[in-house]
C-alpha atoms as a PDB file:
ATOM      1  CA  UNK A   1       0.000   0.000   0.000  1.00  0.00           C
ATOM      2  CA  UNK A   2       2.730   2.594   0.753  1.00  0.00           C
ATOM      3  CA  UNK A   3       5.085   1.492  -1.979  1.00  0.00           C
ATOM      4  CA  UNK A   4       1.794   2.153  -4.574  1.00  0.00           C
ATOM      5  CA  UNK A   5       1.312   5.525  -2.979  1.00  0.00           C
ATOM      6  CA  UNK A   6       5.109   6.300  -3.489  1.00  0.00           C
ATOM      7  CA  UNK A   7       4.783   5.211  -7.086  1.00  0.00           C
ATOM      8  CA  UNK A   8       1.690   7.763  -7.444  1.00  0.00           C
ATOM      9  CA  UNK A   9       3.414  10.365  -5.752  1.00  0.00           C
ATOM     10  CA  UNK A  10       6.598   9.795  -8.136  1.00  0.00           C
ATOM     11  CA  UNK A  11       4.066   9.428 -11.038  1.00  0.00           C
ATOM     12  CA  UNK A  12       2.422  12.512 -10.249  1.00  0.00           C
ATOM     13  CA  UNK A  13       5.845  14.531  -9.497  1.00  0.00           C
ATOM     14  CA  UNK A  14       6.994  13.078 -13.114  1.00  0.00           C
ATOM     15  CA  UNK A  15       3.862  14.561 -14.724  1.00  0.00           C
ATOM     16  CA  UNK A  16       4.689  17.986 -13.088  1.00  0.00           C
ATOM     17  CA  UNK A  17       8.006  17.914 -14.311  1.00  0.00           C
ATOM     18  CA  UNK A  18       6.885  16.950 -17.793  1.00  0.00           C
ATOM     19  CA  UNK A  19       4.365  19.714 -17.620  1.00  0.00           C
ATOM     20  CA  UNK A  20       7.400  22.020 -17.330  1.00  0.00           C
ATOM     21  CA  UNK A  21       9.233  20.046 -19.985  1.00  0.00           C
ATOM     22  CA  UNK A  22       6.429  20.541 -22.144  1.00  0.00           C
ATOM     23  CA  UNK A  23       6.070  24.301 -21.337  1.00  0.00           C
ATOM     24  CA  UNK A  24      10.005  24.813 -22.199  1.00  0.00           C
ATOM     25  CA  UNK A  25       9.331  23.415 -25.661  1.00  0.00           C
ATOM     26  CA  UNK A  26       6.901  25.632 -25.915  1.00  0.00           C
ATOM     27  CA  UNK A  27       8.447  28.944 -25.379  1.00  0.00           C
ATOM     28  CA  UNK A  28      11.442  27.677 -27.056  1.00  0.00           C
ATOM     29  CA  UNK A  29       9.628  27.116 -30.411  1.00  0.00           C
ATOM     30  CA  UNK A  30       8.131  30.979 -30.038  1.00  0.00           C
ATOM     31  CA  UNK A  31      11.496  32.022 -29.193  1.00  0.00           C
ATOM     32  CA  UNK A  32      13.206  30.477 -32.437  1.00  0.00           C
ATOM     33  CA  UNK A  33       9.930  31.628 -34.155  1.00  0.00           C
ATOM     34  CA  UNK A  34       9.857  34.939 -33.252  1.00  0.00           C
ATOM     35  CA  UNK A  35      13.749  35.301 -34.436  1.00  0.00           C
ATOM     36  CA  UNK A  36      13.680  34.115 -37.528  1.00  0.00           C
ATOM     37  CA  UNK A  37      10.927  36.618 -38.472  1.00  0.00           C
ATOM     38  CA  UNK A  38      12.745  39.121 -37.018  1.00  0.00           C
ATOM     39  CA  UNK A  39      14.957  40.985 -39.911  1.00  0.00           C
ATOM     40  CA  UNK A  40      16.327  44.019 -37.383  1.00  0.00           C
ATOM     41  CA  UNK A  41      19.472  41.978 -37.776  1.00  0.00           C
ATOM     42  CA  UNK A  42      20.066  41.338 -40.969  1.00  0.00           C
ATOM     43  CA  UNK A  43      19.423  44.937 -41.813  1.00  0.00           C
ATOM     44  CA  UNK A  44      22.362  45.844 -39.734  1.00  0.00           C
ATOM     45  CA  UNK A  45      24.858  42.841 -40.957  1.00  0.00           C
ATOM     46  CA  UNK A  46      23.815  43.984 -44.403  1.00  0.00           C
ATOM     47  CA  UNK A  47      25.181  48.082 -43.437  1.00  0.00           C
ATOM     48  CA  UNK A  48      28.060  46.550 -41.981  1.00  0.00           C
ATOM     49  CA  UNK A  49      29.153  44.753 -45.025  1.00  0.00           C
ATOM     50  CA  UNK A  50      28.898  47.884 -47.015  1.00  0.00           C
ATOM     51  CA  UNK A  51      31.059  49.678 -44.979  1.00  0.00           C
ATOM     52  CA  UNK A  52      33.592  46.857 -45.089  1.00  0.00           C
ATOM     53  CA  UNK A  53      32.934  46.904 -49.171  1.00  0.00           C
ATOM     54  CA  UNK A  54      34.205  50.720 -48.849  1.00  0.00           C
ATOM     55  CA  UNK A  55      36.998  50.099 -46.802  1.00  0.00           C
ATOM     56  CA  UNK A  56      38.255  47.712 -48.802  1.00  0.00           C
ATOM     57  CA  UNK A  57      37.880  50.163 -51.815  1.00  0.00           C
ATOM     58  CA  UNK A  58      39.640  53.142 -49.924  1.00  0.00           C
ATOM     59  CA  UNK A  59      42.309  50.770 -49.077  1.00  0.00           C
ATOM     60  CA  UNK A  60      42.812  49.345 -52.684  1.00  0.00           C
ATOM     61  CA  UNK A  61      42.662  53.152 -53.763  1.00  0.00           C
ATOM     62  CA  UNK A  62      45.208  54.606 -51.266  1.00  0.00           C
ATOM     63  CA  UNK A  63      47.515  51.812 -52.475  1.00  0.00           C
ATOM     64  CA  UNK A  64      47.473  52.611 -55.728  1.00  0.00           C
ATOM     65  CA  UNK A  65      47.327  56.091 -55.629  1.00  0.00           C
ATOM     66  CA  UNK A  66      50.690  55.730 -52.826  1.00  0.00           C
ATOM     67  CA  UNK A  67      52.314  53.343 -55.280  1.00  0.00           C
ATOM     68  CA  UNK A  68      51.938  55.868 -58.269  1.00  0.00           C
ATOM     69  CA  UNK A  69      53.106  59.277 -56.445  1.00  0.00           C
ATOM     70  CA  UNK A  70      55.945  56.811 -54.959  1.00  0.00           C
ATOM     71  CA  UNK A  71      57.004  55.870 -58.383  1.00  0.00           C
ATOM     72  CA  UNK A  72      56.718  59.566 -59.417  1.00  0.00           C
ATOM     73  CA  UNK A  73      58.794  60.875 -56.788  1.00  0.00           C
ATOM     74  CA  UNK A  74      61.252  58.214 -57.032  1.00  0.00           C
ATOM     75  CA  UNK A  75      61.707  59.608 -60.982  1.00  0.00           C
ATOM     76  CA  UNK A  76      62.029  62.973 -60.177  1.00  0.00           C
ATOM     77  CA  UNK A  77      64.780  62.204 -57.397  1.00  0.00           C
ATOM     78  CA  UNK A  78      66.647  59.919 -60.064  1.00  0.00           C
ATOM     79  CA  UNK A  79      66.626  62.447 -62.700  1.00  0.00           C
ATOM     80  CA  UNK A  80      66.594  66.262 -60.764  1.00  0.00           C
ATOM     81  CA  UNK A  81      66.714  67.691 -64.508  1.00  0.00           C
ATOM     82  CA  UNK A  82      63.480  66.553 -65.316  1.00  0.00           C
ATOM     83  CA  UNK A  83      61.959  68.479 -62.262  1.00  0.00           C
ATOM     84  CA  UNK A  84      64.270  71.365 -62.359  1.00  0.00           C
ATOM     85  CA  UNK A  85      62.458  71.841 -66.210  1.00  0.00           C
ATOM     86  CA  UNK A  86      58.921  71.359 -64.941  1.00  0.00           C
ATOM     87  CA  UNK A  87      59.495  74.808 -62.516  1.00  0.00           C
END
């Protein structure tokens, strides 16, 4: 008799903590629902690579523009006659 009332008491205190189990699920599934509708994100990731795009392109930019005055200088300090004419 008091081993049978144990077992409902365990039986009972299982269904409880399925119950809470269950409820988890639950408010997991909205949770995962509710962010992938949510775009707020993506809208920012999407800024954020077009700023990187422009970096990029201001980097590749400088570097050319560095490597082209450096090659110019470099001409005008091998040959000072050519920039003595240009004055």
């Amino acid at each position: 008799m008091v081993a049978v009332r144990v077992e409902q008491q365990q039986a009972g205190t299982n269904q409880e903590l399925f119950k809470h189990v269950d409820l988890g699920v639950t408010k997991m599934k909205n949770l995962v629902s509710r962010f992938m509708k949510d775009e707020s994100g993506a809208t920012a990731i999407e800024y954020g690579l077009i700023a990187s795009l422009i970096g990029v392109a201001i980097i590749a930019g400088a570097t050319a523009l560095g490597t082209a005055l450096d090659d110019t200088f470099q001409g005008v300090a091998d040959n000072p006659a050519m920039g003595a004419a240009a004055e």
